[in-house]
N, C-alpha and C. Protein backbone atom coordinates (compact mmCIF):
# COMPACT_ATOMS: atom_id res chain seq x y z
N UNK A 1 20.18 -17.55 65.46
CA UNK A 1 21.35 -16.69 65.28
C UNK A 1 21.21 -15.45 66.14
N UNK A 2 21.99 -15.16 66.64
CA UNK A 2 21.86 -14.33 67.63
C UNK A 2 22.55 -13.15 66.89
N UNK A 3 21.57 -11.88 66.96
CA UNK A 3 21.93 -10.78 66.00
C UNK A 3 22.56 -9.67 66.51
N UNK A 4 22.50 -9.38 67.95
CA UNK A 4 23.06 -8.46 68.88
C UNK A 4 24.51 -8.41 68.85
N UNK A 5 25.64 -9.54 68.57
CA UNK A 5 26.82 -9.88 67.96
C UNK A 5 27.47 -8.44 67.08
N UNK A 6 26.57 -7.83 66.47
CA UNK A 6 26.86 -6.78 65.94
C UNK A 6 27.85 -7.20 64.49
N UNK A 7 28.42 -8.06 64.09
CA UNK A 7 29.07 -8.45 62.99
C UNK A 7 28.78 -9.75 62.70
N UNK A 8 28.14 -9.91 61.39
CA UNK A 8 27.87 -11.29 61.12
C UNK A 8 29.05 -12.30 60.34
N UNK A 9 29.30 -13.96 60.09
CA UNK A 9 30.58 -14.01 59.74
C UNK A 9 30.46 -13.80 58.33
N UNK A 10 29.43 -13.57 57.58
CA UNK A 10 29.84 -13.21 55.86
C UNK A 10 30.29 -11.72 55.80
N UNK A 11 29.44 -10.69 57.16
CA UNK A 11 30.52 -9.43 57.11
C UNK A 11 31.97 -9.34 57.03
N UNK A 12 31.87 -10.17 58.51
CA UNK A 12 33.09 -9.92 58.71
C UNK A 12 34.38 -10.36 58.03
N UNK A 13 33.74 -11.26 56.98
CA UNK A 13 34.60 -11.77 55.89
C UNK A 13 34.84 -10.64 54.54
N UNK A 14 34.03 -10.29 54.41
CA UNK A 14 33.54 -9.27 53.38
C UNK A 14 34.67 -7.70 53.97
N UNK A 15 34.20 -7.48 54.98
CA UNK A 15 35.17 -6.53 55.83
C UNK A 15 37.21 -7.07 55.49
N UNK A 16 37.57 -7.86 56.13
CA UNK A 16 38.45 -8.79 56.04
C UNK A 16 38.82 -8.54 54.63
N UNK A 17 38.30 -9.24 53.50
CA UNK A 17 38.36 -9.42 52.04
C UNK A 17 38.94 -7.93 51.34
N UNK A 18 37.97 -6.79 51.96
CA UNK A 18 38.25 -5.40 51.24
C UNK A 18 39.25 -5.16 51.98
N UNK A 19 39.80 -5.21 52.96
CA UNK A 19 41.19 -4.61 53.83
C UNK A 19 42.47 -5.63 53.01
N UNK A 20 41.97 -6.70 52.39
CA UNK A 20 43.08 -7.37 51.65
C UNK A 20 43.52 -6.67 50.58
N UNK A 21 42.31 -6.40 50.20
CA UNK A 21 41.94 -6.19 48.65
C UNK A 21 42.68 -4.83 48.45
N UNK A 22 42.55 -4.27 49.36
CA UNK A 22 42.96 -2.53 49.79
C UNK A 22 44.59 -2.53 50.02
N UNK A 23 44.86 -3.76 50.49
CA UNK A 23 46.46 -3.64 50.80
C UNK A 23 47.55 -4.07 49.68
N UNK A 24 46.32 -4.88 48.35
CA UNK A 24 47.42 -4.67 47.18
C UNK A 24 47.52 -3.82 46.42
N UNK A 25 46.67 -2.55 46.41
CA UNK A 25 46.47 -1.86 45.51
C UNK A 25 47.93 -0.96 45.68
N UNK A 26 48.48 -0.58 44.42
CA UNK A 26 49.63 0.21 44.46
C UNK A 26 49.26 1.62 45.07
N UNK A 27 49.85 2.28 45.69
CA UNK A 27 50.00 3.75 46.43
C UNK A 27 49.17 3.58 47.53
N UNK A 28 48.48 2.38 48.14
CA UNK A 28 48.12 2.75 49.19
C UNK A 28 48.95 2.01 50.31
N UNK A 29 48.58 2.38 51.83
CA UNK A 29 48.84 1.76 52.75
C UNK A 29 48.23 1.82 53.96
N UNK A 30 48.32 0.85 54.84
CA UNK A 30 47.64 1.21 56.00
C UNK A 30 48.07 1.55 56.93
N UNK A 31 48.83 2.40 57.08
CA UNK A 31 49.98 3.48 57.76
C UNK A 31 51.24 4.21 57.46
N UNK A 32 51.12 5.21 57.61
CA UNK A 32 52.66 5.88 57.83
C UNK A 32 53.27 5.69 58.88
N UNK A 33 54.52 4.86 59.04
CA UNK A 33 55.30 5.47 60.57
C UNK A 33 55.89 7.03 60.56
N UNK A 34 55.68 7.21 61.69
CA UNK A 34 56.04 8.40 62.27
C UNK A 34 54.53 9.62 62.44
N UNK A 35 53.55 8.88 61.93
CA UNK A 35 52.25 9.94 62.36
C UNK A 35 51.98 9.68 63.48
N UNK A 36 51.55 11.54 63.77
CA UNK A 36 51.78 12.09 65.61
C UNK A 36 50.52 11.25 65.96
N UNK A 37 49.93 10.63 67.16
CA UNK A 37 48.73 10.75 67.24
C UNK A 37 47.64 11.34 67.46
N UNK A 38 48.24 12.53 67.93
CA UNK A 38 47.31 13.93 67.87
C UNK A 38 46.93 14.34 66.56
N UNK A 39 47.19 13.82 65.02
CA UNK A 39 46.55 14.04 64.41
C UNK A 39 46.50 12.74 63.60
N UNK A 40 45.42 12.02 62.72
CA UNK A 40 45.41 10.90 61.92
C UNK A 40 44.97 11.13 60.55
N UNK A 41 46.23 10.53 59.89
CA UNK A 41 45.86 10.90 58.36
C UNK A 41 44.95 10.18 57.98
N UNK A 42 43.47 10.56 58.20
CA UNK A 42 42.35 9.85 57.54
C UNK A 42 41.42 10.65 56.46
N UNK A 43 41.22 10.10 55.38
CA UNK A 43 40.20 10.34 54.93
C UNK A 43 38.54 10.97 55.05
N UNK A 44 38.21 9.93 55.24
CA UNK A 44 36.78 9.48 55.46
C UNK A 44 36.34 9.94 56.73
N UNK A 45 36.95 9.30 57.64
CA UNK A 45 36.48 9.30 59.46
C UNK A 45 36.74 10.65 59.97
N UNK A 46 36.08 11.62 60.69
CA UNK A 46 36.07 12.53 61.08
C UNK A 46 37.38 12.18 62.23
N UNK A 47 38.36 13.38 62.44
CA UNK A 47 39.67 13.46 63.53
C UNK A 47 38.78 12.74 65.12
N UNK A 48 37.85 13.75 65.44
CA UNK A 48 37.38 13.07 66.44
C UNK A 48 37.09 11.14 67.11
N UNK A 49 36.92 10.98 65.98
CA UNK A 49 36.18 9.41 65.50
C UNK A 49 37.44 8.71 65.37
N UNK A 50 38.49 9.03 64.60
CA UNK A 50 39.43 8.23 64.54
C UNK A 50 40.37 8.41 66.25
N UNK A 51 40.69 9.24 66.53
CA UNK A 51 41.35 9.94 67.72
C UNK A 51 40.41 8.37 68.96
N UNK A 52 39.00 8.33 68.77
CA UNK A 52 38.30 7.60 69.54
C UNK A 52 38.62 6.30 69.20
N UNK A 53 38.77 5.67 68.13
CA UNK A 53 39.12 4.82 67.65
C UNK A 53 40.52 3.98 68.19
N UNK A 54 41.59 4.99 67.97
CA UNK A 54 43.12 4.90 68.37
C UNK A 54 42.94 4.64 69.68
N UNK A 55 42.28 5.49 70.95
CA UNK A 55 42.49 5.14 71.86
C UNK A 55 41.75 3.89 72.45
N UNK A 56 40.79 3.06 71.91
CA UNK A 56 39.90 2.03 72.39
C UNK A 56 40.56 1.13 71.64
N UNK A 57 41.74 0.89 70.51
CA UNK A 57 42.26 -0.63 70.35
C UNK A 57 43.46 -0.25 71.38
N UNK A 58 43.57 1.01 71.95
CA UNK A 58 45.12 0.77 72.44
C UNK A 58 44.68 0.08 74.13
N UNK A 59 43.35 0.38 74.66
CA UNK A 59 42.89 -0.40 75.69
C UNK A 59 42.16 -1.65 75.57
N UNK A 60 42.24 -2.07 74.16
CA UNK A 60 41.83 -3.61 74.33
C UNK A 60 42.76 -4.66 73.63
N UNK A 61 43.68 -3.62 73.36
CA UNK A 61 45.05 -4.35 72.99
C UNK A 61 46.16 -3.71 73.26
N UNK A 62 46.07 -3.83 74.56
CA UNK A 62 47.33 -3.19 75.43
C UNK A 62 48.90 -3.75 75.60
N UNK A 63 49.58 -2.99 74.59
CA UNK A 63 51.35 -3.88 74.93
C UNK A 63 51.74 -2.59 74.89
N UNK A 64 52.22 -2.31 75.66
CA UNK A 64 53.30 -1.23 75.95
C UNK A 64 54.34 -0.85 74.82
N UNK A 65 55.39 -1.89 74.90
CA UNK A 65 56.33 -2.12 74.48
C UNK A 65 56.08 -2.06 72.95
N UNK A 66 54.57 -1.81 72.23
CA UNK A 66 54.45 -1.43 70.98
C UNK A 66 54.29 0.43 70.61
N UNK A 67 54.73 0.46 69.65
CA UNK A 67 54.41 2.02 69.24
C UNK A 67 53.12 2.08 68.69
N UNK A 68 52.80 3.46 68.12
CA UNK A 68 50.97 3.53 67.70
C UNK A 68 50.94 3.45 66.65
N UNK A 69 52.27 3.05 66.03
CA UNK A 69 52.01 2.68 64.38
C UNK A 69 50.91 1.46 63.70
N UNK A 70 51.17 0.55 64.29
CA UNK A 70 50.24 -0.70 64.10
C UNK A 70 48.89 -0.59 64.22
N UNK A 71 48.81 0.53 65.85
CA UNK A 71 47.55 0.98 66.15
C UNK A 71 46.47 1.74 65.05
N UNK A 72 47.97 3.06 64.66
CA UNK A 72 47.69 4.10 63.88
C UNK A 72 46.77 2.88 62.17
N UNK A 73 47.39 2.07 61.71
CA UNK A 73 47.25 1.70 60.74
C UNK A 73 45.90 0.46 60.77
N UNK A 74 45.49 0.41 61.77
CA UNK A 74 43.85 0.11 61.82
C UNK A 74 43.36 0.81 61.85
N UNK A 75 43.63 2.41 62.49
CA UNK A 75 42.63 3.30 62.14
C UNK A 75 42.03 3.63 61.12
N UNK A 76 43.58 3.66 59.60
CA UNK A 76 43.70 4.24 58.37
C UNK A 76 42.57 2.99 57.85
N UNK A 77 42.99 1.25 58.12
CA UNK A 77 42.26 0.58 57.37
C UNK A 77 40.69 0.97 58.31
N UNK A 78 40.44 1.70 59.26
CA UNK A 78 39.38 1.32 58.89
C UNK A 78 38.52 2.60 58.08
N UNK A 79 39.46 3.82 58.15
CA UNK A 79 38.90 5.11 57.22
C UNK A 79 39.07 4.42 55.98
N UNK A 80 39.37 3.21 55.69
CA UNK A 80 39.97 3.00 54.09
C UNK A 80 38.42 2.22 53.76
N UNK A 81 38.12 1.40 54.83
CA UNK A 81 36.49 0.54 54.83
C UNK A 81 35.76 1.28 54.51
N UNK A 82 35.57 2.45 55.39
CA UNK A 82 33.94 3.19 55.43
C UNK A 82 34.03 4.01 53.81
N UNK A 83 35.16 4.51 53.19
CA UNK A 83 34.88 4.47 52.11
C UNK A 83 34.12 4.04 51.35
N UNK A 84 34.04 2.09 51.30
CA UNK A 84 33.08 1.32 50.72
C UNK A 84 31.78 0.85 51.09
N UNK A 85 32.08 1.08 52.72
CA UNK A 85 30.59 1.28 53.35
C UNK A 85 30.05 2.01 54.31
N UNK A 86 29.24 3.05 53.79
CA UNK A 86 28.97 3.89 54.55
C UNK A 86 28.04 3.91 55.65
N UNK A 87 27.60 2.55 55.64
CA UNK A 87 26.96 2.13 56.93
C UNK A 87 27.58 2.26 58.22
N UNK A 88 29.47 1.79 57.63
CA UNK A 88 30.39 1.52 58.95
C UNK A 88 30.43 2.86 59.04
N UNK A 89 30.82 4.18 58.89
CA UNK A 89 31.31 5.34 59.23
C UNK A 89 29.98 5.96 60.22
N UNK A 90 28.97 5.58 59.81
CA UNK A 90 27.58 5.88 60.83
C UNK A 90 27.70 5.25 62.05
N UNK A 91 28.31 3.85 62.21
CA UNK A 91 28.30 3.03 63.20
C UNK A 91 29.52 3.73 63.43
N UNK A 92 30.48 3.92 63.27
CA UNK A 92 31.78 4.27 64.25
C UNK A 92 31.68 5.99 64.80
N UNK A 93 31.18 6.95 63.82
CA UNK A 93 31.00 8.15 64.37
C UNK A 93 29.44 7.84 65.75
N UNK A 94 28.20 6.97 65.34
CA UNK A 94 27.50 7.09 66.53
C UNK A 94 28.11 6.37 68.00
N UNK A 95 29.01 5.42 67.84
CA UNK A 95 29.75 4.62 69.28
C UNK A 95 30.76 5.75 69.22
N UNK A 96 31.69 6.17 68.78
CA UNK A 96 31.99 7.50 69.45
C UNK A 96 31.31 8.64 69.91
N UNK A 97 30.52 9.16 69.43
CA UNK A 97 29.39 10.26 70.03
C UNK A 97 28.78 9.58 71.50
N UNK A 98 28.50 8.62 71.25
CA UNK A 98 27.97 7.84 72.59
C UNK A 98 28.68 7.69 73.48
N UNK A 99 30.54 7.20 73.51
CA UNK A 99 31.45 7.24 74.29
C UNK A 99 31.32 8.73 75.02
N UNK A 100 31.32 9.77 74.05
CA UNK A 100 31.45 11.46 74.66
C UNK A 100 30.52 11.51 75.07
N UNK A 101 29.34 11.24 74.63
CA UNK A 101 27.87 11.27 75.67
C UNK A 101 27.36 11.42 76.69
N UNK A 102 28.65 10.30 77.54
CA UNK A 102 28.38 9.05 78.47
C UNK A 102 28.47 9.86 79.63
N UNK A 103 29.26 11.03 78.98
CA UNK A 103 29.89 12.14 80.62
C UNK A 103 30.28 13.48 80.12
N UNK A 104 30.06 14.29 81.41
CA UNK A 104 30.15 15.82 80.96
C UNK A 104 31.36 16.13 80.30
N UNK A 105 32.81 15.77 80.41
CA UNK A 105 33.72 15.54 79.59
C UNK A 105 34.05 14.51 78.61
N UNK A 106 34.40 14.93 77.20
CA UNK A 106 34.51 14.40 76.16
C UNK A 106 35.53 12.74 76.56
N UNK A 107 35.14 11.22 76.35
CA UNK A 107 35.58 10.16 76.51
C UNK A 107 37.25 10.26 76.27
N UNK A 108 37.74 10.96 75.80
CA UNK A 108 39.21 10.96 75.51
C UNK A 108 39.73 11.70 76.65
N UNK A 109 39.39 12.29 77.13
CA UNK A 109 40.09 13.51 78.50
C UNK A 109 39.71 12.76 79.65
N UNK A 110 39.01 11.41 79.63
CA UNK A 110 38.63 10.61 80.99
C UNK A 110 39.88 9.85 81.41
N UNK A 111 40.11 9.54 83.10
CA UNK A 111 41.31 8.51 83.16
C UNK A 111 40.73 7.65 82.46
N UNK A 112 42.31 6.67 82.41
CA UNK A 112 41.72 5.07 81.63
C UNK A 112 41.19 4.18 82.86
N UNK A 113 41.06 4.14 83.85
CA UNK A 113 39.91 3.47 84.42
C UNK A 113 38.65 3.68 83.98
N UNK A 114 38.12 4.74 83.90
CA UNK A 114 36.39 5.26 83.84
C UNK A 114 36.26 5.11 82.34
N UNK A 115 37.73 5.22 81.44
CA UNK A 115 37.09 5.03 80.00
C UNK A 115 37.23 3.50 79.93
N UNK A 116 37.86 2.70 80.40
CA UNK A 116 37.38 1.03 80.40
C UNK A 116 35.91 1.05 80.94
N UNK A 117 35.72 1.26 82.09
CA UNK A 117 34.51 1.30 82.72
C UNK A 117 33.36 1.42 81.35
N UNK A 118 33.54 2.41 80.98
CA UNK A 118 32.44 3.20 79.73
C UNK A 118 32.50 1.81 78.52
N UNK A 119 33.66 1.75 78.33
CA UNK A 119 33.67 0.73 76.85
C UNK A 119 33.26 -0.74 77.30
N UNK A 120 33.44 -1.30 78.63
CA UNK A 120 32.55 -2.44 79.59
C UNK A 120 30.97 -1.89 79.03
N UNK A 121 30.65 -0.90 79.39
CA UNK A 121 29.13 -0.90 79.65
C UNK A 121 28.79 -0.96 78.21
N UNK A 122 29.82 -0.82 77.12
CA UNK A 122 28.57 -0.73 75.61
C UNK A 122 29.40 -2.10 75.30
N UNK A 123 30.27 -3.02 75.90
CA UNK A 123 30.75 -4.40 74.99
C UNK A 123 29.72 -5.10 73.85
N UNK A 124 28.25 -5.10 74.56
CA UNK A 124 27.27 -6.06 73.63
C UNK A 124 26.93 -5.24 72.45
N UNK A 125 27.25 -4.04 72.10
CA UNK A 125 26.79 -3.33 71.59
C UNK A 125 27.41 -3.43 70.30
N UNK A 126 26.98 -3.28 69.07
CA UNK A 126 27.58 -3.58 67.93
C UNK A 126 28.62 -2.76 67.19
N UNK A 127 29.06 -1.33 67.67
CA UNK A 127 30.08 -0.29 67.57
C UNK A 127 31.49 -1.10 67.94
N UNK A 128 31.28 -2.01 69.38
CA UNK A 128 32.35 -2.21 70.21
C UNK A 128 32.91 -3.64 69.48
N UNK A 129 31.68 -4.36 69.22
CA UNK A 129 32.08 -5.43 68.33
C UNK A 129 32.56 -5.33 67.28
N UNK A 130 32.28 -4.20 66.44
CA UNK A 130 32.89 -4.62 65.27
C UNK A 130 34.68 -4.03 65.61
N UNK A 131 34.51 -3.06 66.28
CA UNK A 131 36.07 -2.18 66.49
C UNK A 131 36.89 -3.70 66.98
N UNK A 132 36.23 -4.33 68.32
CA UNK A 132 36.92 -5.05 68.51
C UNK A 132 37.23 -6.30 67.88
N UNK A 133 36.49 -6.96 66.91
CA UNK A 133 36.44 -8.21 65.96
C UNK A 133 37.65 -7.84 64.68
N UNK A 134 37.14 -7.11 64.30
CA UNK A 134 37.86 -6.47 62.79
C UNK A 134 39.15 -5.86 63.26
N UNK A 135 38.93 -4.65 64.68
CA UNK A 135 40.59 -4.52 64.89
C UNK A 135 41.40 -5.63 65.50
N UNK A 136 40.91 -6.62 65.90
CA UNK A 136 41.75 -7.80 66.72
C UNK A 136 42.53 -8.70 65.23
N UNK A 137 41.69 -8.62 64.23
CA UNK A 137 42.13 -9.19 63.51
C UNK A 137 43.58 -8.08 62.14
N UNK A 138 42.99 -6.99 62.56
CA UNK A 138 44.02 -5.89 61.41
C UNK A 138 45.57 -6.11 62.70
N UNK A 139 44.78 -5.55 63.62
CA UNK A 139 46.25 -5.60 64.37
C UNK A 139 47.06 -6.71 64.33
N UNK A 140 46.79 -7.76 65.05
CA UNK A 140 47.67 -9.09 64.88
C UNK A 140 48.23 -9.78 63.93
N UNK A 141 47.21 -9.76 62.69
CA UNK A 141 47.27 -9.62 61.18
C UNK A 141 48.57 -9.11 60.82
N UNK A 142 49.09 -7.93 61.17
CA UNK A 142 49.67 -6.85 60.59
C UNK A 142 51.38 -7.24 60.79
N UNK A 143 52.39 -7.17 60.21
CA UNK A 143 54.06 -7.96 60.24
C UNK A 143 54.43 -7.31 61.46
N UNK A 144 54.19 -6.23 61.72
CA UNK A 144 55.01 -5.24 62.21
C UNK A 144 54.71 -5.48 64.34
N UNK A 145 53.99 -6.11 64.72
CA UNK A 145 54.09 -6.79 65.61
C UNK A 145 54.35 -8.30 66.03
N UNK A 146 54.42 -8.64 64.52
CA UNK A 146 54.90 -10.04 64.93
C UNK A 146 55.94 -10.32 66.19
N UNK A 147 57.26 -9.84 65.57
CA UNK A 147 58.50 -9.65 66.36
C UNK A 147 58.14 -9.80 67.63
N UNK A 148 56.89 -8.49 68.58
CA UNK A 148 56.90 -8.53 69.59
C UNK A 148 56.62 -9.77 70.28
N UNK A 149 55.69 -10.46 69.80
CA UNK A 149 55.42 -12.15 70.54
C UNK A 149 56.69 -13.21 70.26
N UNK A 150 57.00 -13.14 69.49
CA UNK A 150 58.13 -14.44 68.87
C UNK A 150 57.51 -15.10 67.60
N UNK A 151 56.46 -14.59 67.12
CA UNK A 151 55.90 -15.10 65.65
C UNK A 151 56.88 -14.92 64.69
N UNK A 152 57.81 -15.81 63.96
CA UNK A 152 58.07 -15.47 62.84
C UNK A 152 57.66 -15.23 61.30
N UNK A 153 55.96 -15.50 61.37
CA UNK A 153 55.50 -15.51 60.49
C UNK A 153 55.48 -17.27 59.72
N UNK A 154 54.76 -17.23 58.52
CA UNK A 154 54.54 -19.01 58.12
C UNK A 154 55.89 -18.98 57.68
N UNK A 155 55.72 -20.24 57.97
CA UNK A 155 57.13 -21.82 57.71
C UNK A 155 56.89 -22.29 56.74
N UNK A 156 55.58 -22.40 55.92
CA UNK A 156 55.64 -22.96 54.87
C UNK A 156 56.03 -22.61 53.26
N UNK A 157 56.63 -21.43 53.11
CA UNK A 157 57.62 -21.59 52.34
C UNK A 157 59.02 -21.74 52.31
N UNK A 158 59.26 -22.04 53.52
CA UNK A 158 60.75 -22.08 53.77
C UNK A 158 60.78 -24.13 54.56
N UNK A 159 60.00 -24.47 53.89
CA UNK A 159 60.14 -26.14 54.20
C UNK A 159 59.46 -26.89 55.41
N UNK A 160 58.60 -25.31 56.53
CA UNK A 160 57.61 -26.29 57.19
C UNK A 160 58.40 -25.99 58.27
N UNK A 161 57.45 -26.05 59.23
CA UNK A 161 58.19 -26.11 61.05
C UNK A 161 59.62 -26.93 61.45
N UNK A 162 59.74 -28.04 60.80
CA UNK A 162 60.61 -29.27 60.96
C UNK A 162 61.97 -28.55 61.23
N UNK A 163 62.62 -27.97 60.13
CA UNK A 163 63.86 -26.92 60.13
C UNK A 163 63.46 -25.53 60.47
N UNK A 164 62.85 -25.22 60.95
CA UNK A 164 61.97 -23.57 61.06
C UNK A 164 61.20 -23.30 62.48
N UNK A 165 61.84 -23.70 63.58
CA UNK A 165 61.25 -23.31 64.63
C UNK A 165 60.26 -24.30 65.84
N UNK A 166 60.52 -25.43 64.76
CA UNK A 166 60.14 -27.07 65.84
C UNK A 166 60.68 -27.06 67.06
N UNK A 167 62.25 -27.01 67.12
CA UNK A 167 62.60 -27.25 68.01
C UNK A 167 63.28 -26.24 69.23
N UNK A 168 62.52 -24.86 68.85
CA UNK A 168 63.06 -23.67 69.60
C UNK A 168 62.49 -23.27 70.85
N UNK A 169 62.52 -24.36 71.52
CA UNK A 169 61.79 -24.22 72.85
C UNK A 169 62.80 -23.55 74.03
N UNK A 170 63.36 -22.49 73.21
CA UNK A 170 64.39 -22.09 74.49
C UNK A 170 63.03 -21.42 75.72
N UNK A 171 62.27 -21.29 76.13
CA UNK A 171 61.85 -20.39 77.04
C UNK A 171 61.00 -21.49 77.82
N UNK A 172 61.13 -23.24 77.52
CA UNK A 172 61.53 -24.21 78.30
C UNK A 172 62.84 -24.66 78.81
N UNK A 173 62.76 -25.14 80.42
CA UNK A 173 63.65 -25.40 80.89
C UNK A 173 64.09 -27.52 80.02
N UNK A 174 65.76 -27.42 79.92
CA UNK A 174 65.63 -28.54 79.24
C UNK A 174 65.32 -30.01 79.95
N UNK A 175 65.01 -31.12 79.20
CA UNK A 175 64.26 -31.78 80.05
C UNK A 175 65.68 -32.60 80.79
N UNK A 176 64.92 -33.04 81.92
CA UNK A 176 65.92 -34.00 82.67
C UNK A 176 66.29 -35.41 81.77
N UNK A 177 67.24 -35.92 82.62
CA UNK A 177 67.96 -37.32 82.08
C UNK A 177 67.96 -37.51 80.60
C-alpha cells in the first residue's frame, strides 16, 4: 500500500460520511450565496487557510462560467471537517504555510502561472491530496453545478434513463439514412 497517497480509502470514506452527515443536520449548510471572497464565513480554519484553500480548488477545478459559491461551500465543508478532526486543520494550515513559504511573497499575491507551478511541485504531498480528492468530490457532488455540464441529476426516481434522457443526444449530429 502505498502511503505517500496522503488519504487512505476508509478516510476518505469516513471524510465523505461526516460531510453527509453534516449536510442533514438542521441549521447548517455548506454555503451562503452571495459571500465576498475576500472574506469566508469559517469557523474553525484560520481566513488565511481558507482564502488558500478557495484559491487552489478554483485552479484545479477551473470553469469560468461558475461563481465561487460551490467553491466557497467546500471551503465551509471543509472548516465544518476539521471541527471533527483536528488532525485535518494541522494538515491544511501546514500546506498553506508551505504554499507562502515557497516565496518571498505570500502564495495568494503570485500570478496563476507560478502558483500552479508551486501546487505541481507539492502534488505527491498529502495537503494537496487530500484538498484535491475530498474537494473533487464536495464540488461535483454539490446540485448547484450540475446544470453547468448537462447532469440532470439521477433518473431513478423518475422511471430510469429510458423516458429521462436516453435519447437526448442533441450535441450528436443525426445519423444518416
Amino acid at each position: 500500500m502505498n502511503k505517500s497517497r496522503g488519504c487512505s480509502r476508509r478516510g476518505f470514506l469516513q471524510t465523505v460520511g461526516s460531510i453527509t452527515l453534516i449536510s442533514f443536520v438542521p441549521g447548517t449548510s455548506l454555503g451562503t450565496p452571495g459571500n465576498s471572497p475576500d472574506y469566508l464565513s469559517v469557523e474553525y480554519l484560520p481566513q488565511p487557510t481558507a482564502q488558500v484553500l478557495l484559491r487552489m480548488l478554483r485552479l484545479l477545478f477551473p470553469h469560468d462560467a461558475i461563481d465561487d459559491d460551490p467553491y466557497i461551500a467546500v471551503v465551509v465543508a471543509f472548516d465544518q471537517m476539521v471541527a471533527a478532526k483536528p488532525n485535518l486543520l494541522t494538515l491544511l494550515n501546514a500546506g498553506a504555510q508551505e504554499l507562502n513559504d515557497a516565496q518571498a511573497e505570500p502564495w495568494l499575491q503570485l500570478i496563476q502561472t507560478r502558483q500552479l507551478e508551486l501546487l505541481k511541485s507539492i502534488e505527491a504531498r498529502s495537503f494537496f491530496q487530500t484538498v484535491r480528492m475530498t474537494g473533487r468530490f464536495l464540488f461535483y457532488d454539490n446540485k448547484q453545478v450540475w446544470p453547468y455540464f448537462g447532469y440532470e441529476g439521477s433518473s431513478y426516481e423518475h422511471g430510469g434513463y429510458l423516458h429521462r434522457g436516453f435519447n437526448d443526444l442533441d450535441w450528436l449530429p443525426e445519423p444518416e439514412g
